[in-house]
Structure formats: C-alpha cells, structure tokens
Protein backbone atom coordinates (compact mmCIF):
# COMPACT_ATOMS: atom_id res chain seq x y z
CA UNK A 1 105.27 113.09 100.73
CA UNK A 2 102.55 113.92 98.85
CA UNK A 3 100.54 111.28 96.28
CA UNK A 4 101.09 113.93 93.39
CA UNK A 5 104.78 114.28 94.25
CA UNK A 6 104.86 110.48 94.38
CA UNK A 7 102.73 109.80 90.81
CA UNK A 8 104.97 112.55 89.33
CA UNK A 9 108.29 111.07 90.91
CA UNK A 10 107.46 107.06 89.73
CA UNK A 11 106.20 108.72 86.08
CA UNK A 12 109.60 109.67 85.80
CA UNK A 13 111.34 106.62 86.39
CA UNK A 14 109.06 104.55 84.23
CA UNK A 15 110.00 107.25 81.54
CA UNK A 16 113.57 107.33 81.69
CA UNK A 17 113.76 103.52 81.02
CA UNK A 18 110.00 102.30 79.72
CA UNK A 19 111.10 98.57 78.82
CA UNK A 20 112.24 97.91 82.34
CA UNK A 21 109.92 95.77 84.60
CA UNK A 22 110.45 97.83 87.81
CA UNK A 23 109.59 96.64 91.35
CA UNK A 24 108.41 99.10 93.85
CA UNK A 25 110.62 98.38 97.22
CA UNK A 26 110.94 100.20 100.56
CA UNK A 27 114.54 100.51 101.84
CA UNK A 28 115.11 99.17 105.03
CA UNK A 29 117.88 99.68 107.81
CA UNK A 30 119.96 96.57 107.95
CA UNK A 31 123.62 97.10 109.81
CA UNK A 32 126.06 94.84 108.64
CA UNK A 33 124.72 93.28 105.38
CA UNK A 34 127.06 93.17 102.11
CA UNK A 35 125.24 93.78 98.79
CA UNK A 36 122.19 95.20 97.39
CA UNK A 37 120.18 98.09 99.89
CA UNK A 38 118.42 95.71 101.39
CA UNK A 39 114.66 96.14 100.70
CA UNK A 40 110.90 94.43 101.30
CA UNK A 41 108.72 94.05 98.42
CA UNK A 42 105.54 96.13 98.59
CA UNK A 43 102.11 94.13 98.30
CA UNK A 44 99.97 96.71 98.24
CA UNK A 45 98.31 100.04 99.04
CA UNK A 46 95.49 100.55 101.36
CA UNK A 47 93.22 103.79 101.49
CA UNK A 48 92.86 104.97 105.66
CA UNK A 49 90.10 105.68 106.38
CA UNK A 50 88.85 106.70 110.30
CA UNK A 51 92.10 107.88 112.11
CA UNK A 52 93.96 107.40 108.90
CA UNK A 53 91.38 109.28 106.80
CA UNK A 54 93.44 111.00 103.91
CA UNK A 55 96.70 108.34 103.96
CA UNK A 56 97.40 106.10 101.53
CA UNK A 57 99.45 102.95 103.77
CA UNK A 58 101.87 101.13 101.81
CA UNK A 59 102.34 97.27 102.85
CA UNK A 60 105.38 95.05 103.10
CA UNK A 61 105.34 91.62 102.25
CA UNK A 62 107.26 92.05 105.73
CA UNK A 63 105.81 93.67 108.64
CA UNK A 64 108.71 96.79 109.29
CA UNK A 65 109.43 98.46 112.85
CA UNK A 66 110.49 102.14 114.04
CA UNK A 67 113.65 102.04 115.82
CA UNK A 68 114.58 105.58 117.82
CA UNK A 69 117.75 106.90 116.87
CA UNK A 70 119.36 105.81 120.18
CA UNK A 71 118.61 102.28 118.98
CA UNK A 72 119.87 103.34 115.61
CA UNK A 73 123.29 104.88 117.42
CA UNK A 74 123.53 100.90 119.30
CA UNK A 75 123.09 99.19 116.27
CA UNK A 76 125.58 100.67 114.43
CA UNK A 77 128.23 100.89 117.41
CA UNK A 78 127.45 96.92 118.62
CA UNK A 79 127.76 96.16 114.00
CA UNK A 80 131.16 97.88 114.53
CA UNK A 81 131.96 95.80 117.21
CA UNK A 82 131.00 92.32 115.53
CA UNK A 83 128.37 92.73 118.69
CA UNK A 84 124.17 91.20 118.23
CA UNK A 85 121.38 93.45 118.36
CA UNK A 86 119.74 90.52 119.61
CA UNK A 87 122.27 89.80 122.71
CA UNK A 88 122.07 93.96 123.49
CA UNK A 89 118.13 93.71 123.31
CA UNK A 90 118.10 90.76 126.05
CA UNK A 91 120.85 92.45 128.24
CA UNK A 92 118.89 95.89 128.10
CA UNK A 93 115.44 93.55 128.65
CA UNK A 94 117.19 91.60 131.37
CA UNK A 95 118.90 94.98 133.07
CA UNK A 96 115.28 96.60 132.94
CA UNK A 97 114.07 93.48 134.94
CA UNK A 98 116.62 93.38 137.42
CA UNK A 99 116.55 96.80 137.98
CA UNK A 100 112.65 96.42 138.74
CA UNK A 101 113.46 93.13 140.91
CA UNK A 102 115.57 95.49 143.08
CA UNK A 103 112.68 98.30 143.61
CA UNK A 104 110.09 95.41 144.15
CA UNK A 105 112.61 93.93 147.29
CA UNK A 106 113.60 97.46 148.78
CA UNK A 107 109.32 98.03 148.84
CA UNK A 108 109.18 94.01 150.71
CA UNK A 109 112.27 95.06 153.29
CA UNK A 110 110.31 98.43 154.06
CA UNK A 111 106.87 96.82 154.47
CA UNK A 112 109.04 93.97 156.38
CA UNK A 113 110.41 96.02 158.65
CA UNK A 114 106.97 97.97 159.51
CA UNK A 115 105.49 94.43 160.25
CA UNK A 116 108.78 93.85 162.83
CA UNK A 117 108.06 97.45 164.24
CA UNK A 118 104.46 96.35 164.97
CA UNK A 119 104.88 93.26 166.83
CA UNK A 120 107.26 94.64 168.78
C-alpha cells in the first residue's frame, strides 16, 4: 500500500466521524479468541532508510511474527481440535531433533564399522 492511498484512506475515517478519538491498530491472527479482532497498538512510524530506503515501518507496542500458511493451516486445524500451538511447535521441534539424532548415529555406525574393517 501506498502512503497516499493510506493518508487518503485514514482522512476518510477521521471524516466520517470527526469527534471520535480513534486508535490506529494492526490486526493480528489469533485462533481461538472470543471478542474484539484482536489487535496491537501502534507506537510509531519509522522512515527506512539503507535496505529499507523508501518504507515507512510501522511499530507494535508488540513485536509481531510471519507465520507461512502451512503454520496458518495447523493453527487453525490443532484450534479446532482444542489442540496448543505451543505443544505442536515442541513435537515438530522435538521430531526435527530426533530425526537429526537418527542421521548423526547411522553416520557413527558407518564410520564404526570402517574402524572394525581396519583392524581387522
């Protein structure tokens, strides 16, 4: 988006209702919560400069994260489910460990066995 589209887009909020104090939020994905979109506050808005040379970086009184839409799809499903992110996170950390456990032993039994072949 654009700054002008975003300037021309908050002018007409503040128009359609001028007496209102508004508070500028950004939406964030929450599975499972009852109420209001939940939202963090924004604190401010820094100029890049550098890499981010022509961006205008909005920031959270919360620091936000980019999930992939497989971890989007998971989320959803383990909600449904009455399932934790949290508990699928440490089985898919502690299945990614494991399964690098298991290459690290097949590499000792090969370099085992070429040790055995030598003495022998």
């Amino acid at each position: 988006m654009q700054i002008e589209e975003t300037i021309e887009q908050l002018s007409g909020v503040i128009l359609r209702e001028p007496n209102r104090e508004w508070k500028l939020v950004v939406k964030v994905f929450n599975p499972g919560t009852m109420g209001g979109t939940p939202c963090v506050a924004v604190k401010g808005l820094n100029v890049g400069f550098d890499w981010d040379n022509g961006k205008v970086m909005i920031e959270t009184d919360l620091p936000l994260t980019t999930l992939t839409s497989e971890d989007v799809a998971v989320i959803h499903k383990s909600a449904k489910e009455g399932q934790s992110w949290h508990a699928f996170q440490s089985y898919k950390k502690q299945a990614e460990r494991i399964k690098s456990l298991e290459a690290e032993l097949a590499y000792l039994k090969i370099e085992l066995n070429g040790i055995k072949n030598e003495t022998r």
